[in-house]
Structures are given as structure tokens and as C-alpha cells.
C-alpha atoms as a PDB file:
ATOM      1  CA  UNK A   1       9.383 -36.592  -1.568  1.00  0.00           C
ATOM      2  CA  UNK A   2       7.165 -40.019  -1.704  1.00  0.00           C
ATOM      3  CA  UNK A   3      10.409 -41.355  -4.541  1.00  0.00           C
ATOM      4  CA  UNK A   4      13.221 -40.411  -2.815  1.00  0.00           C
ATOM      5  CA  UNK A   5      11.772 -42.179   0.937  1.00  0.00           C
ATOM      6  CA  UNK A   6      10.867 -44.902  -1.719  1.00  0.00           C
ATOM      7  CA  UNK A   7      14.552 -45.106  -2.864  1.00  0.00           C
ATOM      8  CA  UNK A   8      16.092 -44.879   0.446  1.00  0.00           C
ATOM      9  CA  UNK A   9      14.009 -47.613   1.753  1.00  0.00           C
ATOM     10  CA  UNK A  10      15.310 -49.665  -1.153  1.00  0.00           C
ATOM     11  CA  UNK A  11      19.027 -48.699  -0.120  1.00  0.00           C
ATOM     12  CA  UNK A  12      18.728 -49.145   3.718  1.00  0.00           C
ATOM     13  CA  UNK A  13      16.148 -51.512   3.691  1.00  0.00           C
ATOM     14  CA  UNK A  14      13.974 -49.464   6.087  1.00  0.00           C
ATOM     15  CA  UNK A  15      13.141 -45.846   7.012  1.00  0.00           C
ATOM     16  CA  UNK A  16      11.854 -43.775   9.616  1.00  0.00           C
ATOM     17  CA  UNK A  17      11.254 -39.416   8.424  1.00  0.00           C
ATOM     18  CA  UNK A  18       9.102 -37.158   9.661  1.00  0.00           C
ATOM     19  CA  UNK A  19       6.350 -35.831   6.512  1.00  0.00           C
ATOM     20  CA  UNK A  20       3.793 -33.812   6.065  1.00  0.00           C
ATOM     21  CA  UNK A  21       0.347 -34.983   5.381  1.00  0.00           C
ATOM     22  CA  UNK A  22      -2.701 -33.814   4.049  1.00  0.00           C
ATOM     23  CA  UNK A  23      -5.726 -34.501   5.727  1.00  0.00           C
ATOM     24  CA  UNK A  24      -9.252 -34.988   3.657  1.00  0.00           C
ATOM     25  CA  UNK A  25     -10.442 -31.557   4.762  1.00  0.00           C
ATOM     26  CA  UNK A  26      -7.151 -30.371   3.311  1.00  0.00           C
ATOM     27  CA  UNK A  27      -5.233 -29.319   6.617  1.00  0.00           C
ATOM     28  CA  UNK A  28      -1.022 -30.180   6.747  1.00  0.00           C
ATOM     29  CA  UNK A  29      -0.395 -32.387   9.564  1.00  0.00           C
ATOM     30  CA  UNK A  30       2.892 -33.678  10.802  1.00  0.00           C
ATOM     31  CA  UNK A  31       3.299 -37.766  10.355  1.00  0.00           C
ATOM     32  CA  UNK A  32       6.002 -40.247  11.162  1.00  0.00           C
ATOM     33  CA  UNK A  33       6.317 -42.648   8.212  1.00  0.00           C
ATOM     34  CA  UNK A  34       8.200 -45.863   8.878  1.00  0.00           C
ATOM     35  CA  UNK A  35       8.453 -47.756   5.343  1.00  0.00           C
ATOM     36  CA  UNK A  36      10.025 -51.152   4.941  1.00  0.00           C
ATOM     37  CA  UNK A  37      10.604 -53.742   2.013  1.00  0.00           C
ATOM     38  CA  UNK A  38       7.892 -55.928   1.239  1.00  0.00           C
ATOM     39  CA  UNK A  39       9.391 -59.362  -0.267  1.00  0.00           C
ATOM     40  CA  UNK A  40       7.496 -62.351  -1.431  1.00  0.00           C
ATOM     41  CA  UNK A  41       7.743 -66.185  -0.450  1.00  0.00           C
ATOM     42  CA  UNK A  42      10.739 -66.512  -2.381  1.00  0.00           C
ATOM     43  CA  UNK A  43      12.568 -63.508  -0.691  1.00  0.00           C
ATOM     44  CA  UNK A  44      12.499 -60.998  -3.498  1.00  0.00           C
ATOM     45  CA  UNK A  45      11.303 -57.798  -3.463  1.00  0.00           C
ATOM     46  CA  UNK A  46       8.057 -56.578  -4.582  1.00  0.00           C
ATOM     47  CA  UNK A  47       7.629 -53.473  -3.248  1.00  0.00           C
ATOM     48  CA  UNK A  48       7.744 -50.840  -0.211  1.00  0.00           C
ATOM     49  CA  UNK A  49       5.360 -50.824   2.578  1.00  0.00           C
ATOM     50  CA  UNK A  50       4.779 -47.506   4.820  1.00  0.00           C
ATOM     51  CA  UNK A  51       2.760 -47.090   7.675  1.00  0.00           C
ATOM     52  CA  UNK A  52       2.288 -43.087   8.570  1.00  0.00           C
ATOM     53  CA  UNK A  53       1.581 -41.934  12.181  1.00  0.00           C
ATOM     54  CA  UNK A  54      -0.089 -38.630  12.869  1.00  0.00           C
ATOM     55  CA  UNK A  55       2.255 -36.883  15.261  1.00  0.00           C
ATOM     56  CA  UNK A  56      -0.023 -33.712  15.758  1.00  0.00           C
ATOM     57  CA  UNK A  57      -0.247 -34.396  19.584  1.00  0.00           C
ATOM     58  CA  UNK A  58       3.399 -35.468  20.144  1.00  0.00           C
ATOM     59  CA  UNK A  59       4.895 -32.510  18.773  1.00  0.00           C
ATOM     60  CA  UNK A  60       2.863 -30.577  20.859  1.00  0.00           C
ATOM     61  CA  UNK A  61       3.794 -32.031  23.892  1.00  0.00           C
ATOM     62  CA  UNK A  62       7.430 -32.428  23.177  1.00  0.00           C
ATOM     63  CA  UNK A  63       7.501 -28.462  22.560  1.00  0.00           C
ATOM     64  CA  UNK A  64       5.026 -28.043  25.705  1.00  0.00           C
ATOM     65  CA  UNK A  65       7.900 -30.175  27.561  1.00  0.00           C
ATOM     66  CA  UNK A  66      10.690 -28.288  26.672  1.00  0.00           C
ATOM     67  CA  UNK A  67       9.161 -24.986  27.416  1.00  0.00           C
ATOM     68  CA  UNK A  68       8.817 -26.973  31.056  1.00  0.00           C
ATOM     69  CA  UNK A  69      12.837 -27.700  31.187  1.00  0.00           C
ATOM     70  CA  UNK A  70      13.498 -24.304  30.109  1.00  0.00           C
ATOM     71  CA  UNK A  71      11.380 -22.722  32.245  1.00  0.00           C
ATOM     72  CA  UNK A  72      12.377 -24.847  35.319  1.00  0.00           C
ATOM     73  CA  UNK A  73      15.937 -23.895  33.972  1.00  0.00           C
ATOM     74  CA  UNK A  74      15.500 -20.208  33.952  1.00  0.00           C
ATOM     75  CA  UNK A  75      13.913 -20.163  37.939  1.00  0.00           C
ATOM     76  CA  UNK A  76      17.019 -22.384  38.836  1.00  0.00           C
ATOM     77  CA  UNK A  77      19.626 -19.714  36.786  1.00  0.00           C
ATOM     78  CA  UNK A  78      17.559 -16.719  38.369  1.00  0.00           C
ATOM     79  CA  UNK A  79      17.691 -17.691  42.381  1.00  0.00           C
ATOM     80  CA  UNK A  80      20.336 -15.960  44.768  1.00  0.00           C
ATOM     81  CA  UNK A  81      21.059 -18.835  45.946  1.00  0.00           C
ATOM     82  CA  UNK A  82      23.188 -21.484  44.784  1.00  0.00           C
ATOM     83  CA  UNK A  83      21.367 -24.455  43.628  1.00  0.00           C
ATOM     84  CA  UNK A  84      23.586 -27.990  43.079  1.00  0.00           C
ATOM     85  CA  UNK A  85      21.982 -31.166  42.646  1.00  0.00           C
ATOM     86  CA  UNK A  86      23.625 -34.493  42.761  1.00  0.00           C
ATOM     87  CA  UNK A  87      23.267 -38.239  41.747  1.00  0.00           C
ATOM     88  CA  UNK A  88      22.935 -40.833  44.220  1.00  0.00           C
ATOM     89  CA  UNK A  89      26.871 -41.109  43.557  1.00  0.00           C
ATOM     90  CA  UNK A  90      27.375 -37.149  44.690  1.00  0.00           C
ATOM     91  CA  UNK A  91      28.018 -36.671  40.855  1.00  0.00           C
ATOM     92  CA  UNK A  92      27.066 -32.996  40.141  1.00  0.00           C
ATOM     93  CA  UNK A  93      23.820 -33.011  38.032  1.00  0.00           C
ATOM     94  CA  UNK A  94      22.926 -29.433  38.415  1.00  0.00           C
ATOM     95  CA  UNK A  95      24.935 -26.184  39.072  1.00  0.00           C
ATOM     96  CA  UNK A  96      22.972 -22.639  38.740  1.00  0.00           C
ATOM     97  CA  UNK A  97      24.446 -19.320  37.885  1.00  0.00           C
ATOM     98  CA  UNK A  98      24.801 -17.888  41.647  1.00  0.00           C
ATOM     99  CA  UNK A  99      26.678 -21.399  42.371  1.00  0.00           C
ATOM    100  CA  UNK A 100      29.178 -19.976  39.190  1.00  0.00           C
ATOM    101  CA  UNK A 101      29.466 -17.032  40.629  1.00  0.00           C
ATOM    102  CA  UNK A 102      30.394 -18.150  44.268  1.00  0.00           C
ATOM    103  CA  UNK A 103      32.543 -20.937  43.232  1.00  0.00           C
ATOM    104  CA  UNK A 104      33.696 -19.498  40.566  1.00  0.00           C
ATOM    105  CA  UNK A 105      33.174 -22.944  38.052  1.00  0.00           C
ATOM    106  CA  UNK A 106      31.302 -22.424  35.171  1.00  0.00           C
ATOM    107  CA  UNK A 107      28.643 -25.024  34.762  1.00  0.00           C
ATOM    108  CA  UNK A 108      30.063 -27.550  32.137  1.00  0.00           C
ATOM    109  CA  UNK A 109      33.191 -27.838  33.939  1.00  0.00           C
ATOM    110  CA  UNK A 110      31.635 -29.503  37.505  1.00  0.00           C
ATOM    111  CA  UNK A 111      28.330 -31.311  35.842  1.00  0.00           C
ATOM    112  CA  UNK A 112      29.547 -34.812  36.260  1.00  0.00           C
ATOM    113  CA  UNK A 113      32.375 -34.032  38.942  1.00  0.00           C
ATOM    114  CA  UNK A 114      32.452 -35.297  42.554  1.00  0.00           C
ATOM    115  CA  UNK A 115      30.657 -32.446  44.615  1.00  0.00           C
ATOM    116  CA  UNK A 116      33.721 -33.212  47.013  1.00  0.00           C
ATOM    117  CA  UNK A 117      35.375 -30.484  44.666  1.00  0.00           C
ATOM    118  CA  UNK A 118      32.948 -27.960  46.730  1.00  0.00           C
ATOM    119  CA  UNK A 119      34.247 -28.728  49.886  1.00  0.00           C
ATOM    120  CA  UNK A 120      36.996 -28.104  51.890  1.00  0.00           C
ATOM    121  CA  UNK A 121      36.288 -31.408  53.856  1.00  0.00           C
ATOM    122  CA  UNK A 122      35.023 -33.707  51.546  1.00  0.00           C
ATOM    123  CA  UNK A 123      34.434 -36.069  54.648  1.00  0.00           C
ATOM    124  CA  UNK A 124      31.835 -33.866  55.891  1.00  0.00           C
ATOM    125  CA  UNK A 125      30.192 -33.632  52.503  1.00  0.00           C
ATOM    126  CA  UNK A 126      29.687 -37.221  52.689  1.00  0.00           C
ATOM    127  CA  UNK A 127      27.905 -37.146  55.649  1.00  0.00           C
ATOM    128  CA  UNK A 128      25.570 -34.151  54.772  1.00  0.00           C
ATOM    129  CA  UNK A 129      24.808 -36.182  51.816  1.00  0.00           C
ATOM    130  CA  UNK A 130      23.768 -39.389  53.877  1.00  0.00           C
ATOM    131  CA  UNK A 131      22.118 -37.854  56.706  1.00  0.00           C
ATOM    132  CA  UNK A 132      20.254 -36.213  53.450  1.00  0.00           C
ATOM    133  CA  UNK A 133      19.431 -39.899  52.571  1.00  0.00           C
ATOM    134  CA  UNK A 134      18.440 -41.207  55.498  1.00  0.00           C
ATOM    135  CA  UNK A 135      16.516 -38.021  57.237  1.00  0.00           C
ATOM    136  CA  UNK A 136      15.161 -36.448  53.643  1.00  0.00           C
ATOM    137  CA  UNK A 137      16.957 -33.371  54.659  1.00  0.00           C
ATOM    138  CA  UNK A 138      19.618 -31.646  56.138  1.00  0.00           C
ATOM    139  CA  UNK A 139      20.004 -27.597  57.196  1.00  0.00           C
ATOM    140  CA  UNK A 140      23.320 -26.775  58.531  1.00  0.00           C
ATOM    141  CA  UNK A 141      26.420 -24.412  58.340  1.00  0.00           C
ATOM    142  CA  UNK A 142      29.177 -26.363  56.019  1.00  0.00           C
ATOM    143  CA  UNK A 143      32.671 -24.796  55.156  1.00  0.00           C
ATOM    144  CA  UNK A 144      32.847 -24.798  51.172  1.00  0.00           C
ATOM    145  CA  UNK A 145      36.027 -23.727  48.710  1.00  0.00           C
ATOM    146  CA  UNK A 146      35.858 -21.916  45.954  1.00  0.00           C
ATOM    147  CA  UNK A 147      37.931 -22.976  42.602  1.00  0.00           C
ATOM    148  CA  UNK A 148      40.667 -20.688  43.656  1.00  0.00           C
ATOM    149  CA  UNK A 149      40.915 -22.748  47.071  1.00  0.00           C
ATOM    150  CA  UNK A 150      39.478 -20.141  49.157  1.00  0.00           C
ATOM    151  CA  UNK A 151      37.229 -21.764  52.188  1.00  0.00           C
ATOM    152  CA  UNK A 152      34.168 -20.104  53.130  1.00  0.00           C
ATOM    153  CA  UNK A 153      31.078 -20.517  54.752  1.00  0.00           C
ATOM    154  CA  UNK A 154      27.474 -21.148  53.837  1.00  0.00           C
ATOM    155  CA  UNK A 155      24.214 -22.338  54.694  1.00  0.00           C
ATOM    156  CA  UNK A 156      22.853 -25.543  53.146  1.00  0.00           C
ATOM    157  CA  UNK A 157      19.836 -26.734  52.662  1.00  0.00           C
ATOM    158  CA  UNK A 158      19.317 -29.914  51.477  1.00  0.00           C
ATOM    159  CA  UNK A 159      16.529 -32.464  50.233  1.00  0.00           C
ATOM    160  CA  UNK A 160      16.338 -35.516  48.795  1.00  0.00           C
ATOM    161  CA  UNK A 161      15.348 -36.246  44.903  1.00  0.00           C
ATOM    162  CA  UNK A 162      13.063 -38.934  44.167  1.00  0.00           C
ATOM    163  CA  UNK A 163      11.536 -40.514  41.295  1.00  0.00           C
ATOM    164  CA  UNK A 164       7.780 -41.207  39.793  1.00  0.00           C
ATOM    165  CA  UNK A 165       8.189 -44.658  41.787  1.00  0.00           C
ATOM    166  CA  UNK A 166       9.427 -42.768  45.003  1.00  0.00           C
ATOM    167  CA  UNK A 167      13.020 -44.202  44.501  1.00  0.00           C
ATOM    168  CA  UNK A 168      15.920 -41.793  45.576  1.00  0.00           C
ATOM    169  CA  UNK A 169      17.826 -40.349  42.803  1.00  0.00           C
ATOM    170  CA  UNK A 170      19.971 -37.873  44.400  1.00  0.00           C
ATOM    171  CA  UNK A 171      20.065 -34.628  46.280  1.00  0.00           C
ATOM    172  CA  UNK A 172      19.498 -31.209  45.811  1.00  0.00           C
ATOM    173  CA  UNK A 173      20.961 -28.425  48.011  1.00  0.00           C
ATOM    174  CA  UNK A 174      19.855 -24.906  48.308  1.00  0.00           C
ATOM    175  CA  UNK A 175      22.795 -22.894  49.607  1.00  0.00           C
ATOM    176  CA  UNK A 176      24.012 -19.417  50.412  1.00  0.00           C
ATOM    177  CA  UNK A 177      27.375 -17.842  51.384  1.00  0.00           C
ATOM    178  CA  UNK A 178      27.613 -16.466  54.961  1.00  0.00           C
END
């Protein structure tokens, strides 16, 4: 393994791969090694240079982090009620199963469409989504259409999504078909 990131760093000039280590008690650990070209004074190459990064803890909570967004997924997919999220440009971010269902989209076909495609007066959309903004929530009876044009009613409850830094990102709604 240690001659062919040796070659490769030759050929590209640098790498960056994922090994396995061996610590002095003998236990594997994962490492990042980034290896470069060392050259001398004169610009010609003497030899390859590594540095190696145990990644023990970052692998951990990369895995630990998507078991978060799965899980997180999973209560989303599992509520009765239809969950949409959107970007601070009404862009649809999130759509859950029961929102599938009702609509009758499937999910890759609305993320990143106008949530105006969810109602049958887009105006009034607009405005749920600002008084969202400005109040931090909304609750109120909206006429939505489903994919096959059909209007219908629903309750919608809706919050605002914010950032570490408190900065608005978007909406979420919480809805259900009356």
C-alpha cells in the first residue's frame, strides 16, 4: 500500500487516502495520510513527504451524525401529517411521505420546486410564508391542490427555521387535510 500512495504522489504530485495504522500497542486505527513531493533548492525531487492524521474520533462522529439525519428522517417519513419545509426563497427543502400521499408528488420531483405548486392560490401562500417570517408562525385553514389539480383543504401549521447564529433559513409547515 505505502508504494503505490508513494507512486501516485509522484504522478499527481499530491495525495489525500484514508489508511490503516498500527498503533505501538498493536491496535488498527483509521488515518488520513496527505503526502506531497519534497523538492530541493534547485526544484528537483528528492522524495515524498506524508503527514498521517488519526481519524478514530471523526469517523465516529460522522457515523454518530448520520444515524442523527436518518433518524430525524425516519420521525419526519413516519408522522400523519404532512411535513414541507422551505428555503427562504419558498424552494421545497423537505417533503415527508404523508405529504406524497396527499399530494400525490413523490419526493424528488417537488424538492427544489416553488411550494406555489401546493397551492391553489399561490398569492396566499406567499403571505402565509411572510406572516411566518415576520410573526415566527402561522396556524390557519389554507386551500391546497393536489398534483391532479384537485383543491382541498387543510390545516397549517407553520414555524420559522433558523440557524446556529439565529438567522432565518426558511419555514417548516406541519399540515393536515380537512
Amino acid at each position: 500500500e505505502g508504494l503505490a500512495i508513494h507512486k501516485k504522489t509522484l504522478k499527481e504530485k499530491s495525495c489525500e487516502v484514508e489508511i490503516q495504522n498500527r498503533h505501538k500497542s498493536g491496535a488498527i486505527f483509521p488515518s488520513l495520510l496527505v503526502s506531497s513531493i519534497l523538492h530541493d533548492s534547485y526544484g528537483e525531487k528528492i522524495g515524498v513527504m506524508g503527514i498521517s492524521r488519526d481519524i478514530t474520533e471523526l469517523k465516529k462522529t460522522n457515523k454518530a451524525l448520520k444515524e442523527s439525519r436518518e433518524y430525524a428522517k425516519n420521525l419526519i417519513d413516519s408522522s400523519i401529517d404532512m411535513i414541507i419545509a422551505v428555503d427562504s426563497n419558498r424552494m421545497i427543502t423537505e417533503f415527508n411521505q404523508a405529504a406524497e400521499k396527499t399530494f400525490g408528488y413523490h419526493r424528488e420531483d417537488v424538492l427544489g420546486k416553488s411550494i406555489d405548486i401546493l397551492y391553489s392560490n399561490p398569492q396566499k401562500g406567499d403571505i402565509a410564508h411572510k406572516t411566518t417570517i415576520n410573526e415566527g408562525s402561522f396556524i390557519q385553514e389554507v386551500l391546497n391542490k393536489r398534483q391532479n389539480g384537485e383543491v382541498f383543504p387543510s390545516i397549517l401549521s407553520a414555524s420559522v427555521l433558523k440557524n446556529e447564529q439565529g438567522e432565518v433559513m426558511g419555514v417548516m409547515g406541519f399540515s393536515r387535510d380537512i
